[in-house]
C-alpha atoms as a PDB file:
ATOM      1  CA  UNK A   1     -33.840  43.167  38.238  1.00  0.00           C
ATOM      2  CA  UNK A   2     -30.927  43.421  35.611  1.00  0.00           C
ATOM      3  CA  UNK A   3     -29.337  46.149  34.576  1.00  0.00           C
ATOM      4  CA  UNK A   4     -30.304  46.944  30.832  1.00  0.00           C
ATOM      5  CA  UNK A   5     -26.948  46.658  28.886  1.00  0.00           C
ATOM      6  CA  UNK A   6     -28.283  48.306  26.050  1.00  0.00           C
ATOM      7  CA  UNK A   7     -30.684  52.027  25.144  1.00  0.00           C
ATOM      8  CA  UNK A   8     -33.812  52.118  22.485  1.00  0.00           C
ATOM      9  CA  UNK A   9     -31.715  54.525  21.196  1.00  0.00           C
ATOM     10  CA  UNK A  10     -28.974  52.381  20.102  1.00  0.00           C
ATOM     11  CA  UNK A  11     -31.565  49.575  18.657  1.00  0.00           C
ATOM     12  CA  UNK A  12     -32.479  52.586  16.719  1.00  0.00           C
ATOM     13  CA  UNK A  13     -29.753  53.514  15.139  1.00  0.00           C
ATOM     14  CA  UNK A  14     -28.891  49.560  14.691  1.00  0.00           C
ATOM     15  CA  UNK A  15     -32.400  49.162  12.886  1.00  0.00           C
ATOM     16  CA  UNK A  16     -32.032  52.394  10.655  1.00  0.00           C
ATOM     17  CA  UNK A  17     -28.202  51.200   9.596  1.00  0.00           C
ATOM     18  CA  UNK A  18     -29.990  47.825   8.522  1.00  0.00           C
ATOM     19  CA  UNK A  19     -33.408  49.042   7.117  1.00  0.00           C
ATOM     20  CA  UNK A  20     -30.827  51.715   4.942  1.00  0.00           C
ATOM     21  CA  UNK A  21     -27.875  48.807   4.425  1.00  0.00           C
ATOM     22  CA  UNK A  22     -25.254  51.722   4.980  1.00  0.00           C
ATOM     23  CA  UNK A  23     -23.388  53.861   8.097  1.00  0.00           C
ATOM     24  CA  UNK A  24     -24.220  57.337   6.172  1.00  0.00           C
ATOM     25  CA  UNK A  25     -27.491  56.745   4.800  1.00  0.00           C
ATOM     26  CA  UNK A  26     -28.834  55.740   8.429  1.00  0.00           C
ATOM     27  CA  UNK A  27     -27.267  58.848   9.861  1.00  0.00           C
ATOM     28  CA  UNK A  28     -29.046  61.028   7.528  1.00  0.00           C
ATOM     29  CA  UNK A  29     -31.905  58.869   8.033  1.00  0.00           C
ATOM     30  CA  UNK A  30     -31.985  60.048  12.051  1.00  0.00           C
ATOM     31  CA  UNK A  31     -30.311  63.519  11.967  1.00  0.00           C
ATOM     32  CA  UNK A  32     -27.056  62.779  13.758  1.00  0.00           C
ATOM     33  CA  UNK A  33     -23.505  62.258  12.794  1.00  0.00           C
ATOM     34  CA  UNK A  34     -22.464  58.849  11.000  1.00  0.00           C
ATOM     35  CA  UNK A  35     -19.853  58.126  14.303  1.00  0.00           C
ATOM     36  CA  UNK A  36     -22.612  58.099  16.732  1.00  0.00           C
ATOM     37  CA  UNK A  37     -24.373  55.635  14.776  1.00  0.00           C
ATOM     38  CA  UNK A  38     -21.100  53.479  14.830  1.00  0.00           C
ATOM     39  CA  UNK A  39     -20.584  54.106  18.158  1.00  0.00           C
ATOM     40  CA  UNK A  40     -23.818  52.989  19.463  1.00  0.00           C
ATOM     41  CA  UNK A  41     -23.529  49.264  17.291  1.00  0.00           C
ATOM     42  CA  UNK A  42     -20.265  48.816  18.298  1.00  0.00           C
ATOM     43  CA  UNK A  43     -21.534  49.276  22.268  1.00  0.00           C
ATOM     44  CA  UNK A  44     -24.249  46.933  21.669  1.00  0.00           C
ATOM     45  CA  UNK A  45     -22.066  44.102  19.955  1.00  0.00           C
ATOM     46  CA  UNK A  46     -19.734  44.433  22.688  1.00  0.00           C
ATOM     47  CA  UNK A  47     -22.221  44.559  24.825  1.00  0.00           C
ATOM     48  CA  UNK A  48     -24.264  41.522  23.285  1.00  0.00           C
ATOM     49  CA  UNK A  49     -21.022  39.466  22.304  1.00  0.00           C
ATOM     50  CA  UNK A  50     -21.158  39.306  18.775  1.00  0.00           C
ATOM     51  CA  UNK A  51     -20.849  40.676  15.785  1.00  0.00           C
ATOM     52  CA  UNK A  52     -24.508  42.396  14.266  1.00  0.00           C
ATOM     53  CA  UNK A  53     -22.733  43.967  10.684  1.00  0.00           C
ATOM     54  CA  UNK A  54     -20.455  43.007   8.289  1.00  0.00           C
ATOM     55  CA  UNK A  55     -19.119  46.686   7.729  1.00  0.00           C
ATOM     56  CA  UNK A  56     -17.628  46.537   3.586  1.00  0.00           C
ATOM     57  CA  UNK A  57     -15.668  49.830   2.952  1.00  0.00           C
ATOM     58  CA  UNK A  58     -17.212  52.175   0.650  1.00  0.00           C
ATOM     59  CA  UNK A  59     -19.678  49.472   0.122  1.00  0.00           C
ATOM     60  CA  UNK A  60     -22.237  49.577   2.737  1.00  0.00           C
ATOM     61  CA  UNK A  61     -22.699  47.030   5.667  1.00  0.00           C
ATOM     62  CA  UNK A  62     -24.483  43.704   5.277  1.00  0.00           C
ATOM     63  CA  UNK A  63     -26.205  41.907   8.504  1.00  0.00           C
ATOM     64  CA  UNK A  64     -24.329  39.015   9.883  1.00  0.00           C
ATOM     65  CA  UNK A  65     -26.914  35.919  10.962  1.00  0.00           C
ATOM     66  CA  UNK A  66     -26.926  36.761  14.571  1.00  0.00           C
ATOM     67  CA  UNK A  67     -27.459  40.336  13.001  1.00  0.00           C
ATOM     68  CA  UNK A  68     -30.397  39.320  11.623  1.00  0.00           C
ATOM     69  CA  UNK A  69     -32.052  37.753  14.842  1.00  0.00           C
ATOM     70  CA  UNK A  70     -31.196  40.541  16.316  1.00  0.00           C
ATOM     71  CA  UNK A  71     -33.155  42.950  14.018  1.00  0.00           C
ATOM     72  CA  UNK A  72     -36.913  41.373  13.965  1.00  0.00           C
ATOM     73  CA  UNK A  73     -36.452  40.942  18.303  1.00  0.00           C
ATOM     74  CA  UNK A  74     -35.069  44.842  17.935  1.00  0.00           C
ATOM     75  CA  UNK A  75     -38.197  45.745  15.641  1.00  0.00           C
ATOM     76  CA  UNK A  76     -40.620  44.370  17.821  1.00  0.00           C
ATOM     77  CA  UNK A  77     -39.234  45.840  21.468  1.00  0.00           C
ATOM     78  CA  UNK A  78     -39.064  49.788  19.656  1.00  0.00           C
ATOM     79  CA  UNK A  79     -42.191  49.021  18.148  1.00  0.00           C
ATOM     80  CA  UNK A  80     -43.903  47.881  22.216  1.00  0.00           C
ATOM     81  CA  UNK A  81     -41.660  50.403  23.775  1.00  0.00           C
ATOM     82  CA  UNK A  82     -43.211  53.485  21.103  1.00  0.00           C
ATOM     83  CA  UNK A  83     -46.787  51.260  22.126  1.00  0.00           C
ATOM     84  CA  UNK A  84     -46.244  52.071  26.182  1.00  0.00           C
ATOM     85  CA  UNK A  85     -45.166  55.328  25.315  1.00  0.00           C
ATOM     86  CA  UNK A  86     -49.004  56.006  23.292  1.00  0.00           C
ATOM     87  CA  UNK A  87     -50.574  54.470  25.983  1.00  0.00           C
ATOM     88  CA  UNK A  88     -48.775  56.218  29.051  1.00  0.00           C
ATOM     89  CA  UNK A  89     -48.953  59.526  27.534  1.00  0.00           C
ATOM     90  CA  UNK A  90     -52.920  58.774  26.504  1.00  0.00           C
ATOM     91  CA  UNK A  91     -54.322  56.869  29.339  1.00  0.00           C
ATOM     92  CA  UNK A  92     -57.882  59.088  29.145  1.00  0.00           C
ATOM     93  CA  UNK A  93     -57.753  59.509  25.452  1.00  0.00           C
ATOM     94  CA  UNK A  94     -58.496  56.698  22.306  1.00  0.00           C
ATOM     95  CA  UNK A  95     -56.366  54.712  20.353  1.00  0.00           C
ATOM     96  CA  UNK A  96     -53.650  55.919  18.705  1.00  0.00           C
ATOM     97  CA  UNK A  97     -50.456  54.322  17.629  1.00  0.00           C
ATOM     98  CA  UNK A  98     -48.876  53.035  14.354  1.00  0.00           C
ATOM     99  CA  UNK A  99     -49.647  49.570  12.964  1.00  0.00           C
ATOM    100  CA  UNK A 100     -47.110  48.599   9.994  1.00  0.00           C
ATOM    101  CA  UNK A 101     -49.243  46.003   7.894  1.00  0.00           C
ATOM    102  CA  UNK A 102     -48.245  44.351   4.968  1.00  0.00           C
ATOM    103  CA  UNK A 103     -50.775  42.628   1.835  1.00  0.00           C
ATOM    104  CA  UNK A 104     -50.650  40.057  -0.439  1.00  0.00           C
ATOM    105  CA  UNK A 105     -50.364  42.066  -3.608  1.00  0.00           C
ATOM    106  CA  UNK A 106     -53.917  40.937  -5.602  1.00  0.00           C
ATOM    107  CA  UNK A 107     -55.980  41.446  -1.947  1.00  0.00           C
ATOM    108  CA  UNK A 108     -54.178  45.014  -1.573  1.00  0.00           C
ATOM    109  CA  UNK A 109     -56.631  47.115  -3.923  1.00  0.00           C
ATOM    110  CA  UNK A 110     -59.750  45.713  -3.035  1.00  0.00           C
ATOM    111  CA  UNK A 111     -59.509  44.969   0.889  1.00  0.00           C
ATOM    112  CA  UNK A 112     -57.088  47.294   2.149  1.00  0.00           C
ATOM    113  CA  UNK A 113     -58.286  51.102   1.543  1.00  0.00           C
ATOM    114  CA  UNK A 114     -61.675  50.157   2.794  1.00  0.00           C
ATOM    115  CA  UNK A 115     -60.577  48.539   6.188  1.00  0.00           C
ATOM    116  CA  UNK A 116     -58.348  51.296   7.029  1.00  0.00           C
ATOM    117  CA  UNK A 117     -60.680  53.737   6.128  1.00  0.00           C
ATOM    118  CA  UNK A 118     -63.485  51.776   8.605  1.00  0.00           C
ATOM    119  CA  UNK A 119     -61.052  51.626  11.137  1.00  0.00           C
ATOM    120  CA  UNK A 120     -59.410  55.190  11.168  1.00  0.00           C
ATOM    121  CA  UNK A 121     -63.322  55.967  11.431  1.00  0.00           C
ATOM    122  CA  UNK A 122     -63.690  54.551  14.735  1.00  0.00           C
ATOM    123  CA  UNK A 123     -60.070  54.658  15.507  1.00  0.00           C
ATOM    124  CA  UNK A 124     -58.685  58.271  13.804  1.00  0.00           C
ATOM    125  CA  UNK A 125     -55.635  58.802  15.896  1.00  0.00           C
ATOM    126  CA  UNK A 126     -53.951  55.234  14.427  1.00  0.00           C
ATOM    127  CA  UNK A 127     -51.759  55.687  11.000  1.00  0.00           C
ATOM    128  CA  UNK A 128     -50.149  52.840   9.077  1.00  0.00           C
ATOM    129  CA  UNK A 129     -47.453  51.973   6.978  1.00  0.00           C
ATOM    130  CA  UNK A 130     -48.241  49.726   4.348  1.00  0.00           C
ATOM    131  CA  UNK A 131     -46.303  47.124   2.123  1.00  0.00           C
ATOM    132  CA  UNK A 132     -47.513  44.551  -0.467  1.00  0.00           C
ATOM    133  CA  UNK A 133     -45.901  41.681  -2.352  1.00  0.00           C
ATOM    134  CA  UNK A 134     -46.227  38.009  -2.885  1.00  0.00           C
ATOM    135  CA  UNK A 135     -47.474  35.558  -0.401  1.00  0.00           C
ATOM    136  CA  UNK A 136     -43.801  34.586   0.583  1.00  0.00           C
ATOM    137  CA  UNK A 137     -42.299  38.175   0.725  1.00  0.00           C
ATOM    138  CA  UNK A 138     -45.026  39.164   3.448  1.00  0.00           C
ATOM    139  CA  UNK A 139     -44.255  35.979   5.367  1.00  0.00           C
ATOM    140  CA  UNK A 140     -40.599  36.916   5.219  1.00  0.00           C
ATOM    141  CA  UNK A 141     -41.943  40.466   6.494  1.00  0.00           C
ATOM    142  CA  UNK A 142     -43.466  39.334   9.381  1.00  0.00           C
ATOM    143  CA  UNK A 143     -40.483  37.275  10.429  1.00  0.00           C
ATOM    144  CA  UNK A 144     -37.952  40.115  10.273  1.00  0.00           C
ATOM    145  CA  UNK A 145     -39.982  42.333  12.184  1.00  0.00           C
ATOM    146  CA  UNK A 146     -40.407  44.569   9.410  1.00  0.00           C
ATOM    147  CA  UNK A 147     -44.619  44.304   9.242  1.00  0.00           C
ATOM    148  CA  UNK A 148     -46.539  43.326  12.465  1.00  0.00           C
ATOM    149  CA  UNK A 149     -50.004  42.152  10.940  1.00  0.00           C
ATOM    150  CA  UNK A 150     -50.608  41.211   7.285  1.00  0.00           C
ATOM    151  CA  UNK A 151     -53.517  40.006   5.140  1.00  0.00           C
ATOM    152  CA  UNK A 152     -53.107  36.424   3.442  1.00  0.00           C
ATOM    153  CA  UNK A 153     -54.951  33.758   1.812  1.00  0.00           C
ATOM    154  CA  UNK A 154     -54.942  30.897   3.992  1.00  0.00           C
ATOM    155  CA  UNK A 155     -52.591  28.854   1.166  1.00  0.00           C
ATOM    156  CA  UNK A 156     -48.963  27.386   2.244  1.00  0.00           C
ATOM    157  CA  UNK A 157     -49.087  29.257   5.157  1.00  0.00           C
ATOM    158  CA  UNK A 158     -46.392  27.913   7.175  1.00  0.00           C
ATOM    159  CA  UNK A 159     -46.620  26.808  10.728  1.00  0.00           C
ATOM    160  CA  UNK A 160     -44.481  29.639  12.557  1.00  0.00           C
ATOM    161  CA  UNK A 161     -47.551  32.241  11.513  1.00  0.00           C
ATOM    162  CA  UNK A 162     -50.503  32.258  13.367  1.00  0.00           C
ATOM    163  CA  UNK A 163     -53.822  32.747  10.874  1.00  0.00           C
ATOM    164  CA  UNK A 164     -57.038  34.616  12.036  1.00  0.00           C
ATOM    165  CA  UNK A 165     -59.850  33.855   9.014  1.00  0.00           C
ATOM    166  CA  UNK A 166     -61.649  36.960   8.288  1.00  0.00           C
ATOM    167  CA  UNK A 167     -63.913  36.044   4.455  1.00  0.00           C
ATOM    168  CA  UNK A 168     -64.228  32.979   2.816  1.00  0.00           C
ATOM    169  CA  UNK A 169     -64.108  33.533  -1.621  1.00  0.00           C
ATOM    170  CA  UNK A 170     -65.601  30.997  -3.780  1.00  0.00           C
ATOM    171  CA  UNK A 171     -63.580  30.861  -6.885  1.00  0.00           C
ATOM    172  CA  UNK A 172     -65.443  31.980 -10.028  1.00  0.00           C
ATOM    173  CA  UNK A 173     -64.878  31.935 -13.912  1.00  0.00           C
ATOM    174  CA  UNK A 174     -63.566  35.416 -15.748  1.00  0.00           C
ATOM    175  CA  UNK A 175     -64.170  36.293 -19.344  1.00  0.00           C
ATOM    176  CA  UNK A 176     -64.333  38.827 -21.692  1.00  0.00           C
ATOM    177  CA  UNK A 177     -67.634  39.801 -22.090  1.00  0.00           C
ATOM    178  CA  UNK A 178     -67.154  38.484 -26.179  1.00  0.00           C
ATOM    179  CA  UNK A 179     -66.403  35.381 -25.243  1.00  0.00           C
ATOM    180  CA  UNK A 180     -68.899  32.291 -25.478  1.00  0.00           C
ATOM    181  CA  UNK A 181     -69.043  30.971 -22.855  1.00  0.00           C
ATOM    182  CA  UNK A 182     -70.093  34.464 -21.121  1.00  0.00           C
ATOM    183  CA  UNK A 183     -73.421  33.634 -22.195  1.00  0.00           C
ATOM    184  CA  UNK A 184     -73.868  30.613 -20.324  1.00  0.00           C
ATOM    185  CA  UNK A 185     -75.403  31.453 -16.453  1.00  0.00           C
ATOM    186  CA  UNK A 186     -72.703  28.728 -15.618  1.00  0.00           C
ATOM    187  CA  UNK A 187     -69.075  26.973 -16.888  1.00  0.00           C
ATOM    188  CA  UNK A 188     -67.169  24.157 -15.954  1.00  0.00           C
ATOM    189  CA  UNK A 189     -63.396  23.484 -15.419  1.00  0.00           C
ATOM    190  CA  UNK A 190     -63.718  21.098 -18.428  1.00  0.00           C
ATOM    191  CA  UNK A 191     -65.260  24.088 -20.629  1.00  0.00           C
ATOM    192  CA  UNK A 192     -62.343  26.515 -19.498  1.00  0.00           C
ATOM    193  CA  UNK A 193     -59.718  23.905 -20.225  1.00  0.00           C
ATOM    194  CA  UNK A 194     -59.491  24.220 -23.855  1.00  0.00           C
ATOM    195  CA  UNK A 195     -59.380  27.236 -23.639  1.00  0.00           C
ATOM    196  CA  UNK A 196     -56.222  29.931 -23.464  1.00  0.00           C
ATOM    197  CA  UNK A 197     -55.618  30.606 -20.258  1.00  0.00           C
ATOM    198  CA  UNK A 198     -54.742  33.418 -17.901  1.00  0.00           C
ATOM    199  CA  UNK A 199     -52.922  32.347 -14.834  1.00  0.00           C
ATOM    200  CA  UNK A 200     -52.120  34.808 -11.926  1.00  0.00           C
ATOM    201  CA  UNK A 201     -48.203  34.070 -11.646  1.00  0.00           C
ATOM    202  CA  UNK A 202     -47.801  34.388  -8.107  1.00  0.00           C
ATOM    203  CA  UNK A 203     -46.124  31.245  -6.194  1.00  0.00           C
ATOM    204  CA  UNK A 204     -49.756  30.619  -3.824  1.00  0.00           C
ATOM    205  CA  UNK A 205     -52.131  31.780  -6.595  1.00  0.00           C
ATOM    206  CA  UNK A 206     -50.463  29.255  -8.932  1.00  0.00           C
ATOM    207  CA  UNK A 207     -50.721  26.078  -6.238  1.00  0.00           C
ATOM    208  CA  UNK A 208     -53.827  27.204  -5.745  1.00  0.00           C
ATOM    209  CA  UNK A 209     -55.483  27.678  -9.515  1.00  0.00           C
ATOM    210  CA  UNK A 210     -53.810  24.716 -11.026  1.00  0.00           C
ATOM    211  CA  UNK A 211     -54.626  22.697  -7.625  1.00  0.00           C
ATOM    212  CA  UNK A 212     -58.506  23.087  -8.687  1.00  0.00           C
ATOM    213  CA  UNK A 213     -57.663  21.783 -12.092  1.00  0.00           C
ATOM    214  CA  UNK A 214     -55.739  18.588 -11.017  1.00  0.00           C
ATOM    215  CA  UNK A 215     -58.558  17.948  -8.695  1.00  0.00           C
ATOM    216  CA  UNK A 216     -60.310  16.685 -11.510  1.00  0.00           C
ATOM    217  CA  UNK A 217     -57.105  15.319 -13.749  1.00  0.00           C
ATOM    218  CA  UNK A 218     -57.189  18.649 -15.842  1.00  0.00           C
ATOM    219  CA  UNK A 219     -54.522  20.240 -17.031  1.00  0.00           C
ATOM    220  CA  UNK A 220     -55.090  24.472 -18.064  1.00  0.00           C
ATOM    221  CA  UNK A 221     -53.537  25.977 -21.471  1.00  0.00           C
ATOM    222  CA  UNK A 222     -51.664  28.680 -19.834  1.00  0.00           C
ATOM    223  CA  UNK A 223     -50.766  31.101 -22.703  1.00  0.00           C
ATOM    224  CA  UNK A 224     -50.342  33.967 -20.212  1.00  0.00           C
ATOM    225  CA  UNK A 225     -48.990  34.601 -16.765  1.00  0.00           C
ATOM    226  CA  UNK A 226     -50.106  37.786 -15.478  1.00  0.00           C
ATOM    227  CA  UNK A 227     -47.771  39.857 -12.854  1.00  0.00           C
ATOM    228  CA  UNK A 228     -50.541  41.320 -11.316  1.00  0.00           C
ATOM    229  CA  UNK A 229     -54.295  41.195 -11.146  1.00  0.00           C
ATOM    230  CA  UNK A 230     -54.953  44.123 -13.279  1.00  0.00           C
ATOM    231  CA  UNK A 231     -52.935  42.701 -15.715  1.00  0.00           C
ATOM    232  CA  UNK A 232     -54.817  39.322 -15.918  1.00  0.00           C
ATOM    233  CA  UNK A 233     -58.066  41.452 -16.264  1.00  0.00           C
ATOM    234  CA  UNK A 234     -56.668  43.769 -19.339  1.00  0.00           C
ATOM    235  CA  UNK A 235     -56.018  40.148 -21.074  1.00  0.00           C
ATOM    236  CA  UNK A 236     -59.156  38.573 -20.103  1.00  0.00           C
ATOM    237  CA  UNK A 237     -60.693  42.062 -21.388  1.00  0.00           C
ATOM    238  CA  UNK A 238     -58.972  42.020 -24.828  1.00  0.00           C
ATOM    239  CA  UNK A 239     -60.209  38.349 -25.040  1.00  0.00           C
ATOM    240  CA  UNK A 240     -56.657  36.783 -24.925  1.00  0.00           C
ATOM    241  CA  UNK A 241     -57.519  33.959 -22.549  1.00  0.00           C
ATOM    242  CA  UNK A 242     -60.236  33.476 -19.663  1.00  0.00           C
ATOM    243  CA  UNK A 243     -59.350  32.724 -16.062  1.00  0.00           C
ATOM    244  CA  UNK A 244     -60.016  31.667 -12.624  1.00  0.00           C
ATOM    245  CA  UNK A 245     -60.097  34.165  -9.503  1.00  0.00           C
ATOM    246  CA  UNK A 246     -61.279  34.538  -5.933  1.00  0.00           C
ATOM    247  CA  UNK A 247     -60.553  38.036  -5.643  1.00  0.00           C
ATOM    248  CA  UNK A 248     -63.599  40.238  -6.819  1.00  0.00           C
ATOM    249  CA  UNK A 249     -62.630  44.279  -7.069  1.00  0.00           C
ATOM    250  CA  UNK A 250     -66.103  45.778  -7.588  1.00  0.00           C
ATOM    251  CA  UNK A 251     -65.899  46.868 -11.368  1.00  0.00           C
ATOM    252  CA  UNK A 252     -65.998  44.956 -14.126  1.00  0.00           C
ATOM    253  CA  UNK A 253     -64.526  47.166 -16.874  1.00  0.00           C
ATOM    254  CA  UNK A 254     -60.844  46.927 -17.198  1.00  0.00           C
ATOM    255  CA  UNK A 255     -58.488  49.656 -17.278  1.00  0.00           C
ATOM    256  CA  UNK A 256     -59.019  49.646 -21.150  1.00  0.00           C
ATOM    257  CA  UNK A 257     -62.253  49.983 -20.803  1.00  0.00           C
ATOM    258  CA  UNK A 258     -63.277  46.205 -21.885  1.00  0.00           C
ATOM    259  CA  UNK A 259     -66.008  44.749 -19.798  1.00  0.00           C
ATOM    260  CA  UNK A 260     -65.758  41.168 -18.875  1.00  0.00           C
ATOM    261  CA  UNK A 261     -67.742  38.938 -16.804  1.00  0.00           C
ATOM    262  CA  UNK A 262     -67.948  36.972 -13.856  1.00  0.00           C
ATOM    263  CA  UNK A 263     -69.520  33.544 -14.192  1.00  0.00           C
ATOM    264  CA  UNK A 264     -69.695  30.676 -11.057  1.00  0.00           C
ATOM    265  CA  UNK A 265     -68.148  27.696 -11.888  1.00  0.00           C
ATOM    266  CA  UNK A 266     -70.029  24.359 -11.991  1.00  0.00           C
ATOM    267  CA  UNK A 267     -67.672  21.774 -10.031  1.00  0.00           C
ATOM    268  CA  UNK A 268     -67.250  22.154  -6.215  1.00  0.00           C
ATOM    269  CA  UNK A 269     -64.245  23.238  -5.867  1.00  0.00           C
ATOM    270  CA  UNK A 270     -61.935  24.558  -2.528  1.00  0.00           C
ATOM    271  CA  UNK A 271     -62.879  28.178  -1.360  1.00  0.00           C
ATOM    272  CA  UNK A 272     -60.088  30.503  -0.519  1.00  0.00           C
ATOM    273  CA  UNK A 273     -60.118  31.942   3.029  1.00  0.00           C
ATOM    274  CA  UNK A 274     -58.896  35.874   3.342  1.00  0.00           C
ATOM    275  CA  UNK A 275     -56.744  35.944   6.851  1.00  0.00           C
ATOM    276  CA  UNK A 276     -55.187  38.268   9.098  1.00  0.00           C
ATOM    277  CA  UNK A 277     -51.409  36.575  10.038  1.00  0.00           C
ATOM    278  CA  UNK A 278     -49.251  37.532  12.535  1.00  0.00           C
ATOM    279  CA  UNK A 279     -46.063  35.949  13.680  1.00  0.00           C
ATOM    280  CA  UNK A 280     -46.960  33.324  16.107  1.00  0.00           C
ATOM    281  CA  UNK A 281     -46.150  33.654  19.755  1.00  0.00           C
ATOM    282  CA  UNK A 282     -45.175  37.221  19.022  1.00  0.00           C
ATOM    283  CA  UNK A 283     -46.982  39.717  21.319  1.00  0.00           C
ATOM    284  CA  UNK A 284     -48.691  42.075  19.887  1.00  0.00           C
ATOM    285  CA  UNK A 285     -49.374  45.554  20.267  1.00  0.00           C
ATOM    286  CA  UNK A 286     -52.876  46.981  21.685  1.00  0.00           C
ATOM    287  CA  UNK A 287     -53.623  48.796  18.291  1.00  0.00           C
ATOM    288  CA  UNK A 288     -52.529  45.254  16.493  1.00  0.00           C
ATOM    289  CA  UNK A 289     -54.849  43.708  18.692  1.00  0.00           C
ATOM    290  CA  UNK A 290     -57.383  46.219  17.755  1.00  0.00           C
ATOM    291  CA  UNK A 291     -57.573  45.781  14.201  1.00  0.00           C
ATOM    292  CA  UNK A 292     -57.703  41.744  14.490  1.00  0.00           C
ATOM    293  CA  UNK A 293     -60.395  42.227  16.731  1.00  0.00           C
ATOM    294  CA  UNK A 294     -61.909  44.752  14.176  1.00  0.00           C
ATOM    295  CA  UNK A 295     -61.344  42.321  11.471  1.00  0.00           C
ATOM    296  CA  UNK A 296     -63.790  39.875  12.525  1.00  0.00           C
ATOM    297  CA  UNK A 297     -66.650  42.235  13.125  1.00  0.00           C
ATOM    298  CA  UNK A 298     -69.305  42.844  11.218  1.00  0.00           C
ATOM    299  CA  UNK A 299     -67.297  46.035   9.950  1.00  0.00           C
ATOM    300  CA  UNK A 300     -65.703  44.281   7.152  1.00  0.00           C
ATOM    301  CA  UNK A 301     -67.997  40.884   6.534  1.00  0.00           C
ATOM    302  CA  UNK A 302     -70.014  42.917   3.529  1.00  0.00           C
ATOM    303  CA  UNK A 303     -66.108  42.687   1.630  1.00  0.00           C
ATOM    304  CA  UNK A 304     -66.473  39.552   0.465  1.00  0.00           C
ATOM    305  CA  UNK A 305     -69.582  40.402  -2.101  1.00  0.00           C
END
């Protein structure tokens, strides 16, 4: 067997200088001095061949490309070797471990406090660290190394992440509870396009929305795009617009304290599948493997009502 050419140690340092973009900051960061974290990067690009940081004075360092590769295969070997060490030092015992998982931003309120609650019941000794942001920003996540599970909608996912479905959302009409059409049991896409309209304005929520409209030729009068999903509901609640979602948080009274209402749509239209995504081909951890295990049991199937 080879000799390793290179410590944990040192990948930690190298991870902390990128994560922190700066010599001092990642020194700081792990409690020693700011020339042991130079030493050990300069050992392991002599030791690797190549360059892993640009290092700008008084400006910080920047990643080089091979840098970069470097970092998500460094993230994932800490994050298996920190794994072994859980399950070495807890053969007898439960799970434990941490699981870094990141969220599509809209899914993050409703989904992700309740399965980490159900699974810290079963599973207490696991913690998390959490991120959220738009569809392509968690993709990018996963990638780097930075996240090692994350919760999608199964929309432009590309083919380098692997997809586990978990619910299946139909998508449904919101309005303000003033609004007209709220007293019809049922609209259609041709009712909600004359109307203003609300639009979600993330890059997959937009393909998607505006995808069920141009299935049938239509064309929405987008007067707002939201940033966020409690956003879009204020506006729908102040009766600036309707919308279209697949997301359902369970209250309908905005944060103003407007009620609006949830109404099916007539037309067939595409559901929207909820998914657990990973990084395909990457191996992943036994608590990772846990929680996509726990994701398809009947622990979480009651989230999509």
């Amino acid at each position: 067997m080879a000799r390793l050419k290179y410590t944990l140690r040192q990948l930690t340092y190298f991870i902390a200088t990128a994560e922190h973009e700066s010599l001092t900051k990642a020194a700081r960061h792990v409690h020693i001095a700011q020339p042991a974290i130079a030493s050990a990067i300069t050992k392991l690009e002599t030791q690797f061949g190549v360059d892993l940081i640009n290092r700008h004075h008084a400006h910080g360092i920047t990643l080089t490309p091979a840098g970069k590769k470097v970092l998500a295969e460094a993230r994932n070997l800490v994050r298996h070797a920190e794994a072994f060490q859980h399950t070495a030092m807890a053969l007898s015992e439960e799970l434990s471990g941490e699981l870094s998982i990141g969220s599509y931003a809209p899914l993050s309120p409703v989904f992700m406090p309740t399965l980490i609650k159900r699974f810290q019941e079963k599973y207490p000794k696991v913690e998390f660290t959490l991120s959220e942001g738009d569809q392509d920003q968690i993709i990018e996540q996963l990638r780097t190394g930075e996240i090692e599970l994350a919760l999608l909608y199964d929309i432009s996912v590309p083919h380098d992440i692997a997809v586990l479905p978990i619910l299946e959302g139909q998508p449904y009409a919101l309005l303000s509870e003033d609004h007209p059409l709220a007293g019809k049991e049922c609209v259609s896409l041709y009712d909600l396009v004359d109307e203003a309209f609300v639009l979600l304005d993330f890059s997959s929520a937009r393909q998607y929305f505006l995808g069920l409209f141009e299935e049938y030729n239509l064309k929405p009068n987008i007067v707002y795009k939201a940033p966020s999903l409690e956003v879009l509901r204020g506006l729908v609640g102040w009766n600036l617009g309707v919308s279209i979602l697949v997301t359902r948080p369970p209250s309908d009274i905005t944060y103003e304290h407007h009620p609006i209402v949830r109404r099916p749509i007539s037309e067939k239209l595409k559901p929207s599948i909820v998914c657990a995504a990973h990084l395909d081909g990457l191996q992943a951890t036994a608590v990772a493997k846990r929680f996509l295990e726990f994701c398809q049991s009947n622990d979480v199937t009651d989230l999509a009502s």
